[in-house]
N, C-alpha and C. Protein backbone atom coordinates (compact mmCIF):
# COMPACT_ATOMS: atom_id res chain seq x y z
N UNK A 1 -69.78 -35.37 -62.15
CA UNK A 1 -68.86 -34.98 -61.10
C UNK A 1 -69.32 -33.71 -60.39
N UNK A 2 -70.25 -33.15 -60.98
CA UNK A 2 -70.83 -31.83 -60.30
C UNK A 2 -71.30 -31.78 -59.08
N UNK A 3 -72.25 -32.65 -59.02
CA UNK A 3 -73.32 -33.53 -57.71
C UNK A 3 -72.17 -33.65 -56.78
N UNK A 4 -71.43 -34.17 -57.18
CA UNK A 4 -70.14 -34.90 -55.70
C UNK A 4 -69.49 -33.53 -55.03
N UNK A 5 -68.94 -32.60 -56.15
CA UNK A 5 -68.18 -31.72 -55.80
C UNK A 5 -69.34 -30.45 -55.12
N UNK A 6 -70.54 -30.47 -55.33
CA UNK A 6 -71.60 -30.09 -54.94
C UNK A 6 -72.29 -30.68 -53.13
N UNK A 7 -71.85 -31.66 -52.99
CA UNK A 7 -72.45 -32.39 -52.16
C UNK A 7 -71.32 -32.57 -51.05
N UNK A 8 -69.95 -32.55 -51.44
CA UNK A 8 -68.48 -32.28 -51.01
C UNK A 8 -68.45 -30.61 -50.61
N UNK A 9 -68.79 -29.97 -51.21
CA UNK A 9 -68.51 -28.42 -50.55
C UNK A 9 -69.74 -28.18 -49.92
N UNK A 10 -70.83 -28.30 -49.56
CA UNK A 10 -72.26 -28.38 -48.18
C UNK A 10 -71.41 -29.09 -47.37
N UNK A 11 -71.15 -30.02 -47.34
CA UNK A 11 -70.37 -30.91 -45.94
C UNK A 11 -69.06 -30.65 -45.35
N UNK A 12 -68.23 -30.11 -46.70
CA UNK A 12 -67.36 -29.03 -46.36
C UNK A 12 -67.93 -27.94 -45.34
N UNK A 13 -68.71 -27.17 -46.03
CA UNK A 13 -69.08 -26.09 -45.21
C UNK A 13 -69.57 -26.33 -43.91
N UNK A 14 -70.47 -27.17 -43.61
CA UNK A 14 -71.09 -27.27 -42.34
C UNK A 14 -70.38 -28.12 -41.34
N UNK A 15 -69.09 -28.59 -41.97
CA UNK A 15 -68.28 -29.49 -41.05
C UNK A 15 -67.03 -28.73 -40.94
N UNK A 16 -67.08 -27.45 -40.90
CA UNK A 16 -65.72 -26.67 -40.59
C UNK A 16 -65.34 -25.35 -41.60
N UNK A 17 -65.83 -25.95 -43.06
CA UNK A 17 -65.17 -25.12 -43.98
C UNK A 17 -66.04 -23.34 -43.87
N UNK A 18 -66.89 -23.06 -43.12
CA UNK A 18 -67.00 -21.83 -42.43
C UNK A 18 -66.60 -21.25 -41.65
N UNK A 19 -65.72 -22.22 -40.29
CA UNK A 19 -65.33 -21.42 -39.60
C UNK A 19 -63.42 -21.21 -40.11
N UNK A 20 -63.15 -22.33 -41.07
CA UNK A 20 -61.82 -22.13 -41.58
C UNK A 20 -62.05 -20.78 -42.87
N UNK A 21 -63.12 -20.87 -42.98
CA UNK A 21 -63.32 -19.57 -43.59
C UNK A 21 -63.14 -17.96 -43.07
N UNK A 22 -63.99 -18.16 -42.02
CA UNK A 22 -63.94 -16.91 -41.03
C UNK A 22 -62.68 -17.21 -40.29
N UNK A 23 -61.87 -18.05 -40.34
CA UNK A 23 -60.45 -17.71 -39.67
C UNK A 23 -59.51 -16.48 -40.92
N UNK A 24 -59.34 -17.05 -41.97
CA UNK A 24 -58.96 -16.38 -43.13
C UNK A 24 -59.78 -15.25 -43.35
N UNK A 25 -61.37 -14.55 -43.13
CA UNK A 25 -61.11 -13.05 -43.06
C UNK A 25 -60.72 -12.90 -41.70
N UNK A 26 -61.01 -13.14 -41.30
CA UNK A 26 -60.04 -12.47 -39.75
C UNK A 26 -58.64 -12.16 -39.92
N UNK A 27 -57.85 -13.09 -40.02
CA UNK A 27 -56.82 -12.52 -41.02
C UNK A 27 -56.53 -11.20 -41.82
N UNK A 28 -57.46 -11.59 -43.05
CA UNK A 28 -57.54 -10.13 -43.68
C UNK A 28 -57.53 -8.73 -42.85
N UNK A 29 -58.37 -8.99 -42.31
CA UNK A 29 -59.47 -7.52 -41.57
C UNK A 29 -58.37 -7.34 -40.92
N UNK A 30 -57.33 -7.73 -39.69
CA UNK A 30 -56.67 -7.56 -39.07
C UNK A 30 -55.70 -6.53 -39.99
N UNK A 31 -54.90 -7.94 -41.50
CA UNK A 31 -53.81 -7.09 -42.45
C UNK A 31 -54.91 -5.68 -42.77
N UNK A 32 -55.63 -5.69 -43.11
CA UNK A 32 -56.27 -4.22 -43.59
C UNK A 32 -56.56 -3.12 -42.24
N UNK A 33 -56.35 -3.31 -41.80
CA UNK A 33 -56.39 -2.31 -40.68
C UNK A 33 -55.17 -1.75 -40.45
N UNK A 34 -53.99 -2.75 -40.50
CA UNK A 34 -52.75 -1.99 -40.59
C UNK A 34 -52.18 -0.91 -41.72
N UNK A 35 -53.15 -1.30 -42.70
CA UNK A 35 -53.14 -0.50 -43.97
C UNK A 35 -51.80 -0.92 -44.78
N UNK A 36 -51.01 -1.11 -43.82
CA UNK A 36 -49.70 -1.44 -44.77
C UNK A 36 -50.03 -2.70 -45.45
N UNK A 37 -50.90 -3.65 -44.75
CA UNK A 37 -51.00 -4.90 -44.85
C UNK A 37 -52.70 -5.15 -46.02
N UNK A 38 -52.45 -4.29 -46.62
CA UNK A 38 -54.04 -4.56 -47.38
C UNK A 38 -53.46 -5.15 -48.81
N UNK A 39 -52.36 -5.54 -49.47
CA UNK A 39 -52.07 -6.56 -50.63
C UNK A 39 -52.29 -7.86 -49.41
N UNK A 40 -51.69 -8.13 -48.37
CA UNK A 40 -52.25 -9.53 -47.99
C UNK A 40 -53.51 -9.68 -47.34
N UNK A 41 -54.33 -8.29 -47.35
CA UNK A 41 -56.27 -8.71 -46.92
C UNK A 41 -56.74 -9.34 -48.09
N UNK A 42 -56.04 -8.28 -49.14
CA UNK A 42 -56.79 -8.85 -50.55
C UNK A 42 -56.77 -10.41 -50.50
N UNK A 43 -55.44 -11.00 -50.48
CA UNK A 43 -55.12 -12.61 -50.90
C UNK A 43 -56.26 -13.39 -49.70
N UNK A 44 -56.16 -12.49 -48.44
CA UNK A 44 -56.71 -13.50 -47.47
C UNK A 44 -58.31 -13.70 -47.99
N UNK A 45 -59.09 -12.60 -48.50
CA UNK A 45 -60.24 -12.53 -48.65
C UNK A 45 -60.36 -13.32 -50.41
N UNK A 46 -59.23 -13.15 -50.63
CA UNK A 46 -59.63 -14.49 -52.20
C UNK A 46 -59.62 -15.85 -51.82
N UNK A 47 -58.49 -16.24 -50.94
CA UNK A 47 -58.54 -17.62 -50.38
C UNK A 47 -59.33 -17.81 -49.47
N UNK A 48 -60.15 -17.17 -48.30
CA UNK A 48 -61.12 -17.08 -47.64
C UNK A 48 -62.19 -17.51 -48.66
N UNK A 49 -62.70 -16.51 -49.14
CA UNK A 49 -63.98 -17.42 -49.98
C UNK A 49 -63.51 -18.52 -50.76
N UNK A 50 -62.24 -19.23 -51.14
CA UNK A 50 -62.26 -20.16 -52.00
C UNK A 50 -62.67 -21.68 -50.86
N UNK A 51 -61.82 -20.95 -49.34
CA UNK A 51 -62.43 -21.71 -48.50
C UNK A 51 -63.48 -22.32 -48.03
N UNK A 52 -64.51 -21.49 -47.96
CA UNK A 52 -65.56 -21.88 -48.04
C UNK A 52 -65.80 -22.89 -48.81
N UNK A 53 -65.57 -22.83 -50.04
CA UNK A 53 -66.48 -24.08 -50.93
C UNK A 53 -64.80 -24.28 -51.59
N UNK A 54 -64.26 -25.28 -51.48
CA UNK A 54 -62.70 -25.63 -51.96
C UNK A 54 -63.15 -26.41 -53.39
N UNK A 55 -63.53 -27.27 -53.09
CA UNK A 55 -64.52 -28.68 -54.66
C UNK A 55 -64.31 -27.96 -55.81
N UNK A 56 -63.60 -28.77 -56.82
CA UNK A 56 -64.40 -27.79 -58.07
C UNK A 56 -63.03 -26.68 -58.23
N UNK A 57 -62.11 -26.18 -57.40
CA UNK A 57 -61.23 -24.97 -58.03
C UNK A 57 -60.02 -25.56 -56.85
N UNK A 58 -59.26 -24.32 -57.40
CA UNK A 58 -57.28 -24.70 -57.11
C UNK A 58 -56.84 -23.48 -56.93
N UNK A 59 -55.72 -23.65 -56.05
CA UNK A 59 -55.13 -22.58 -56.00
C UNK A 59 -53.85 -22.75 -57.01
N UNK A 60 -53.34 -21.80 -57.34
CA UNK A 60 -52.30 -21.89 -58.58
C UNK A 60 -51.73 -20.23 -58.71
N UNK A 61 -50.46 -20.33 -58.81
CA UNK A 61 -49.37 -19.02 -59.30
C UNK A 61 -49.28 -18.38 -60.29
N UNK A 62 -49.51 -17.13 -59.87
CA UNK A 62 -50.03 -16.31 -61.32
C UNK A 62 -49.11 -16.94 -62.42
N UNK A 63 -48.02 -17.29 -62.13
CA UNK A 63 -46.69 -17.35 -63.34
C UNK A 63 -47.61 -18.55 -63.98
N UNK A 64 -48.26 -19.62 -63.25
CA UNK A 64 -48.79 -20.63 -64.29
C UNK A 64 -50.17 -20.58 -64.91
N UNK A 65 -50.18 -19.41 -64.97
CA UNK A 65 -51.59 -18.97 -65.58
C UNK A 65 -51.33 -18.47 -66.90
N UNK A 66 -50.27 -17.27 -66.18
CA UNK A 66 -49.45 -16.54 -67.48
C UNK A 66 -48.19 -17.15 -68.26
N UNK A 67 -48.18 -18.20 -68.12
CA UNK A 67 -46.76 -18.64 -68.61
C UNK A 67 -45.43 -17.81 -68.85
N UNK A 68 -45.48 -16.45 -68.17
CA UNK A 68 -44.75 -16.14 -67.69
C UNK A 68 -43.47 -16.34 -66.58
N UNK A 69 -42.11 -16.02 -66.52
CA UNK A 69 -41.66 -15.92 -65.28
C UNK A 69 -41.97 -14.69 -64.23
N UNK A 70 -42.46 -14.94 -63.15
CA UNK A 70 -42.58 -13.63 -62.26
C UNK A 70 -41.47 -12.66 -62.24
N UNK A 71 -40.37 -12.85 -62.98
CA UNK A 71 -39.61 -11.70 -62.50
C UNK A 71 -39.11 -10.58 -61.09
N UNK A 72 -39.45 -9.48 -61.47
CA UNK A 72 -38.89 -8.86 -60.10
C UNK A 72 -40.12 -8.79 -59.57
N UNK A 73 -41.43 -8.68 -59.75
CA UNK A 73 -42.11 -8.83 -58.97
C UNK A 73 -41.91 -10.25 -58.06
N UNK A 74 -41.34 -11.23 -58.67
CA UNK A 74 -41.10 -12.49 -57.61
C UNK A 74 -40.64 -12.47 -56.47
N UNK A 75 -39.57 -11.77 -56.68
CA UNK A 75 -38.63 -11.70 -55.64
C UNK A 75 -39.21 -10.23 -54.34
N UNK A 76 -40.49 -9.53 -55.10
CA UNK A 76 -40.85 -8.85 -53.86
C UNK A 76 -42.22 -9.64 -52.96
N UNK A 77 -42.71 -10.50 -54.19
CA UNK A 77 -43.89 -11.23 -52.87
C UNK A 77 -43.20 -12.32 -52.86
N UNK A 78 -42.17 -12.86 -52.74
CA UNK A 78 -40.93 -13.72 -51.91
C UNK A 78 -41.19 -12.56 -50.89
N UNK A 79 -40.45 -11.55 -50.65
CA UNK A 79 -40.34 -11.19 -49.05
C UNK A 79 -41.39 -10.58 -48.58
N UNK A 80 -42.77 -10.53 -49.02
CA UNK A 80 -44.13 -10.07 -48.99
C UNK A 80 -44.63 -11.27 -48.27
N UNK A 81 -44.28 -12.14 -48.75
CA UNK A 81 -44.68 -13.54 -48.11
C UNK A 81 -43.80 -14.13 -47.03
N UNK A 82 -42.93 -13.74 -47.10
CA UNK A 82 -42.04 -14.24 -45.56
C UNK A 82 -42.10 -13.13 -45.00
N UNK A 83 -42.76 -11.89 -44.73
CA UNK A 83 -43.18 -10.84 -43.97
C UNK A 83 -44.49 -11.78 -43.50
N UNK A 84 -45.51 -12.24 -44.43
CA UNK A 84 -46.54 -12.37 -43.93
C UNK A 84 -46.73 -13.54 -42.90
N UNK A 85 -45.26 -14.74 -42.96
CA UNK A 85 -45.62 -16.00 -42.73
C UNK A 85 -45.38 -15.36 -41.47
N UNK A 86 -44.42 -15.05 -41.04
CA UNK A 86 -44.14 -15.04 -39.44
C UNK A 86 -45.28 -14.55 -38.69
N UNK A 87 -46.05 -13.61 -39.12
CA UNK A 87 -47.19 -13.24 -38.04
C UNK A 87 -48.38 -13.88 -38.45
N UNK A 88 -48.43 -14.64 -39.41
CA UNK A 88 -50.37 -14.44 -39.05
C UNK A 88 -50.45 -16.12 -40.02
N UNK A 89 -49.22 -16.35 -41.66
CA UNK A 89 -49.16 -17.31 -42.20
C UNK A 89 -48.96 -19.36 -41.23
N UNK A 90 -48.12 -18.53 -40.50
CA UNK A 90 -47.80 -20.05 -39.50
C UNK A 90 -48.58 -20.22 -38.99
N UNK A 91 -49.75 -19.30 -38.32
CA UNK A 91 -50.77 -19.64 -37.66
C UNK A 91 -52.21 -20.48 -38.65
N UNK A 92 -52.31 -20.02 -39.41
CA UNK A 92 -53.26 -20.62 -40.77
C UNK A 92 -52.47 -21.96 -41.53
N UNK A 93 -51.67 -21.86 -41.35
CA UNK A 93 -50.78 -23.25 -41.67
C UNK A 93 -50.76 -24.23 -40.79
N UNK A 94 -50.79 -24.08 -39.23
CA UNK A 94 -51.01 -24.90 -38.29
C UNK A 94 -52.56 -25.53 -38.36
N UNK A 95 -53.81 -24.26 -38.02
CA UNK A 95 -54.47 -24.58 -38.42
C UNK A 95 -55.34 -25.85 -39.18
N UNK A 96 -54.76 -25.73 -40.34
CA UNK A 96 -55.14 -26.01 -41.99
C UNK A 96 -54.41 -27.57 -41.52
N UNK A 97 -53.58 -27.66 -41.12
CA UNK A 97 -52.43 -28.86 -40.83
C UNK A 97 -53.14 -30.12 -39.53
N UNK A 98 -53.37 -29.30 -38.66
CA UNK A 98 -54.41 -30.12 -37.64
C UNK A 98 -55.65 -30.48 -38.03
N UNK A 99 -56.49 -29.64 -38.64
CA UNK A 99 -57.80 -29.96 -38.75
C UNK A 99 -57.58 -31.28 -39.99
N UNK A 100 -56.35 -31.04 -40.66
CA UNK A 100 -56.09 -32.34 -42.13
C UNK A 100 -56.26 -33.29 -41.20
N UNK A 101 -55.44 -33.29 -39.98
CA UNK A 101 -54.92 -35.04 -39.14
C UNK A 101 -56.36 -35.11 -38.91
N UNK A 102 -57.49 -34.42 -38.29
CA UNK A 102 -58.07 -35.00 -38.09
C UNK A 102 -59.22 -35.24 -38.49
N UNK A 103 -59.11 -34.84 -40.15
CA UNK A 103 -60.00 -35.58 -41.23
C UNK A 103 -59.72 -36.73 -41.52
N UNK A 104 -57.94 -36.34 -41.47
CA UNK A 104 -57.47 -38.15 -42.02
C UNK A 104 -57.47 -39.51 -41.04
N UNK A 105 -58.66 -39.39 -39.58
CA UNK A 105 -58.37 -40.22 -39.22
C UNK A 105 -59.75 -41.32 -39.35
N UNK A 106 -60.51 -40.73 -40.68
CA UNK A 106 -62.13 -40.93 -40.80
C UNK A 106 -61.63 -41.34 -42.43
N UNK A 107 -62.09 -41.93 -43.19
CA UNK A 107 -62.18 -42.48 -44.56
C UNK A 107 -62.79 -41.34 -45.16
N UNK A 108 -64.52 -41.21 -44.73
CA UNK A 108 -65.15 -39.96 -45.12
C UNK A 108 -64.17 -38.85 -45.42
N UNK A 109 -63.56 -38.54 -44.33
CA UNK A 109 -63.03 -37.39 -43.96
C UNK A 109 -61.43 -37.12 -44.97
N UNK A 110 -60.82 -38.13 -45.73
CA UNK A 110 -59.74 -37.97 -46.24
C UNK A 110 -59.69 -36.75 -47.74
N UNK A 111 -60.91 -36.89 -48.47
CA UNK A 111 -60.61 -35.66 -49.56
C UNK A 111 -61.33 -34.20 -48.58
N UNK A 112 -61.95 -34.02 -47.12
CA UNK A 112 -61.45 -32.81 -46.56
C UNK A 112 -60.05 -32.69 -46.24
N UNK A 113 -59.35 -33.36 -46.04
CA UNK A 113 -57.94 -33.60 -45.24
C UNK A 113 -56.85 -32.92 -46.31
N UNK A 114 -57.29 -33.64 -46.95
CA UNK A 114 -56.71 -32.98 -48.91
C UNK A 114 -56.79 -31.16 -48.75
N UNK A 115 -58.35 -31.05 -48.45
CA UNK A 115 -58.58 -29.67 -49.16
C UNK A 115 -57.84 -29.33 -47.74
N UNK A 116 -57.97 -29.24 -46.34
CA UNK A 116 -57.51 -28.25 -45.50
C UNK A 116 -55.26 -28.58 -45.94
N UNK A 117 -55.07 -29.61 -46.66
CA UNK A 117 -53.41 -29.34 -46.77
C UNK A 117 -53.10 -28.62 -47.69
N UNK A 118 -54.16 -28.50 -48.63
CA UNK A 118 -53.58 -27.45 -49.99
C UNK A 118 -54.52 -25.95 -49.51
N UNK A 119 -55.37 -25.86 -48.39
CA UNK A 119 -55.18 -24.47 -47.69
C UNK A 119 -53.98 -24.26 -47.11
N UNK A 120 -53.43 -24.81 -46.02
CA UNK A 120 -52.22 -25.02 -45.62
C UNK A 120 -50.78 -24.69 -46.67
N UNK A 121 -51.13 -24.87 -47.34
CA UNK A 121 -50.07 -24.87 -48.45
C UNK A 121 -50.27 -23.06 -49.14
N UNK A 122 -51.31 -22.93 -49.23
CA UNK A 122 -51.51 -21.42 -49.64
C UNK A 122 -51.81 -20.35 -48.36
N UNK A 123 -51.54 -21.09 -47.26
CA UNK A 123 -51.05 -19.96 -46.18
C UNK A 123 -50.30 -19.76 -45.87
N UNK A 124 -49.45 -20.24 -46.47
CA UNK A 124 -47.82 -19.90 -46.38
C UNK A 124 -47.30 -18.69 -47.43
N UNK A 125 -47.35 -19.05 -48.38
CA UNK A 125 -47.41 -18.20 -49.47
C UNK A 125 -48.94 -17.09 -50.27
N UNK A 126 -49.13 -16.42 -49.95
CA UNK A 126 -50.70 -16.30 -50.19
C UNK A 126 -50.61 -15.35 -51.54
N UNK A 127 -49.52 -14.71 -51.44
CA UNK A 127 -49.12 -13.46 -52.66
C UNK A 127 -48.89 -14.12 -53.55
N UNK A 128 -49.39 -13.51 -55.11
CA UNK A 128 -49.16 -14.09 -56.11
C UNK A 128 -50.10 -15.29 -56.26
N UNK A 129 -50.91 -15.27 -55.99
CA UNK A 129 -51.50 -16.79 -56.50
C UNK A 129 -52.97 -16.35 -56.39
N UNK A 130 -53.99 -17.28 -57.32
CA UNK A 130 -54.96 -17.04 -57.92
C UNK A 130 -56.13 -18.31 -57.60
N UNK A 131 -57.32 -17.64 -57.33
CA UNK A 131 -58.21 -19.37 -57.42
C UNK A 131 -58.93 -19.31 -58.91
N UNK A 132 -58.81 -20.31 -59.45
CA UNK A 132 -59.44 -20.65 -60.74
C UNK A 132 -59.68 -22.14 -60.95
N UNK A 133 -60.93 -22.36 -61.78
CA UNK A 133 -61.38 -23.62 -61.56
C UNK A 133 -60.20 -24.91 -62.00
N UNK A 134 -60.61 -25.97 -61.62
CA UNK A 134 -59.79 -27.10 -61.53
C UNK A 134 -59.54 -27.55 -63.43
N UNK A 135 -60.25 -26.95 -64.18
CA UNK A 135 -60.27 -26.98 -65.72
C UNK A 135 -58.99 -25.58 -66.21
N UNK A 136 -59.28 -25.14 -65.41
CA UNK A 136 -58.14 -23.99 -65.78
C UNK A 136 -56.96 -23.97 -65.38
N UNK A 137 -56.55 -24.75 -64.05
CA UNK A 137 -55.79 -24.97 -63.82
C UNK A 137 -54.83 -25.80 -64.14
N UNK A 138 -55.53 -27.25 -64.55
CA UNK A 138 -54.85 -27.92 -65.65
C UNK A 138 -54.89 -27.51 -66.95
N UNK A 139 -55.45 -26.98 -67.66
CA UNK A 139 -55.37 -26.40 -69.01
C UNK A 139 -53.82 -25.52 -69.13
N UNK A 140 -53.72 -24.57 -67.75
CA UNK A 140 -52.79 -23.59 -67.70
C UNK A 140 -51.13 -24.56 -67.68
N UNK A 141 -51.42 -25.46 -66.47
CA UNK A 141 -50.17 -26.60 -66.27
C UNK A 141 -50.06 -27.47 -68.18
N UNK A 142 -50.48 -27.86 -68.99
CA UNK A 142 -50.53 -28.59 -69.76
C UNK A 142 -49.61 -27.49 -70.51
N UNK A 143 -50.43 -26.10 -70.57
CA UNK A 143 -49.68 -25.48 -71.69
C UNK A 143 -48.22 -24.95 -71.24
N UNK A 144 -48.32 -24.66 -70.31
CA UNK A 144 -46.94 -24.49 -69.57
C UNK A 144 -45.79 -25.90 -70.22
N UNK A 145 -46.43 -26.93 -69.78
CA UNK A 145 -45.77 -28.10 -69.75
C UNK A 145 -45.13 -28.64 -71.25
N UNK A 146 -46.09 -27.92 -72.17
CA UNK A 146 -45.79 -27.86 -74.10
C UNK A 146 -44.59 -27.08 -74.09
N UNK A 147 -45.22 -25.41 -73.80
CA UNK A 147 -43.81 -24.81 -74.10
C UNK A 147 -42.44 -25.47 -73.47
N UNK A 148 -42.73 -25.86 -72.56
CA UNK A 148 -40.81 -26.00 -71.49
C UNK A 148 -40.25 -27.71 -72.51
N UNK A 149 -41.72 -28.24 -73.08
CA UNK A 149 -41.05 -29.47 -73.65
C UNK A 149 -40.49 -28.72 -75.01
N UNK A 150 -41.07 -27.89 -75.78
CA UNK A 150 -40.74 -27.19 -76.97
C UNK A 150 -39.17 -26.80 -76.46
N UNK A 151 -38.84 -26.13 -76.00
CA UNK A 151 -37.39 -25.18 -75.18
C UNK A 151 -36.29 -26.55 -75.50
N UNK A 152 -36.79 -27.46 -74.41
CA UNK A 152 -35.85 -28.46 -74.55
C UNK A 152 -35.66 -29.33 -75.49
N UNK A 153 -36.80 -29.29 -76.74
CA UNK A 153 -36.09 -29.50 -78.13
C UNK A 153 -35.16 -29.00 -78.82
N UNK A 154 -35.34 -27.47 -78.61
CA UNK A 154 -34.88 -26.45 -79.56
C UNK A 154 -33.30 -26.38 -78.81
N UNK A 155 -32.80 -26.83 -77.80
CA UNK A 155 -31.44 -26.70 -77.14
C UNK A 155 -30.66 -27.93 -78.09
């Protein structure tokens, strides 16, 4: 599966996933200049490079890494993130959303279509969330998924 996901992120890249890349630091550079806005350069410049090469990794919420609940930090990149959507998130969501339609109107083109909706999906929300490979990400969901079945024994 290496070769594919290997051979999937080159065609990625040279068929868009650079310049959807350099849309996301642009982004950043912009939030970091405001200075107020440098927790969302950081996220833009983690999901920016995940852009580039998507194959192979996931985006995923710190809480399902840590099997933690976010707590009060939740509820501040909740409004960290609806600060961010209105100026710069809806625009990377549109984006990410058009370029999907028009992967999905090619066969080839349907697992890019995939990767630009789950960019789309993390430009909305960009705080709090982490790229880690597609092994970690399910490893993290599985164990998550033990404890909450454990809970609802023990009730």
């Amino acid at each position: 599966m290496g070769g594919i996901r290997f051979l999937g992120n080159v065609l990625w890249f040279l068929l868009g996933g650079i310049v959807a890349g350099l849309c996301w630091y642009l982004a950043g550079i912009v939030a970091a200049i405001t200075i107020v806005g440098l927790p969302w350069a950081r996220a833009c410049f983690r999901i920016g490079t995940y852009t580039f090469f998507p194959f192979g990794r996931e985006v995923v919420w710190n809480s399902e890494l840590s099997g933690k609940p976010q707590g009060a930090m939740g509820v501040l990149r909740l409004i960290g993130n609806v600060i961010w959507f209105i100026p710069i998130g809806f625009s990377l969501m549109v984006i990410h959303v058009l370029a999907a339609a028009a992967c999905f109107i090619t066969v080839i083109g349907i697992p890019f279509g995939w990767a630009h909706l789950k960019l789309a999906a993390a430009s909305v929300f960009p705080l709090g969330q982490r790229v880690v490979p597609i092994s970690v990400a399910r490893l993290a969901r599985e164990q998550n998924a033990g404890a909450q079945l454990a809970a609802y024994r023990h009730r």
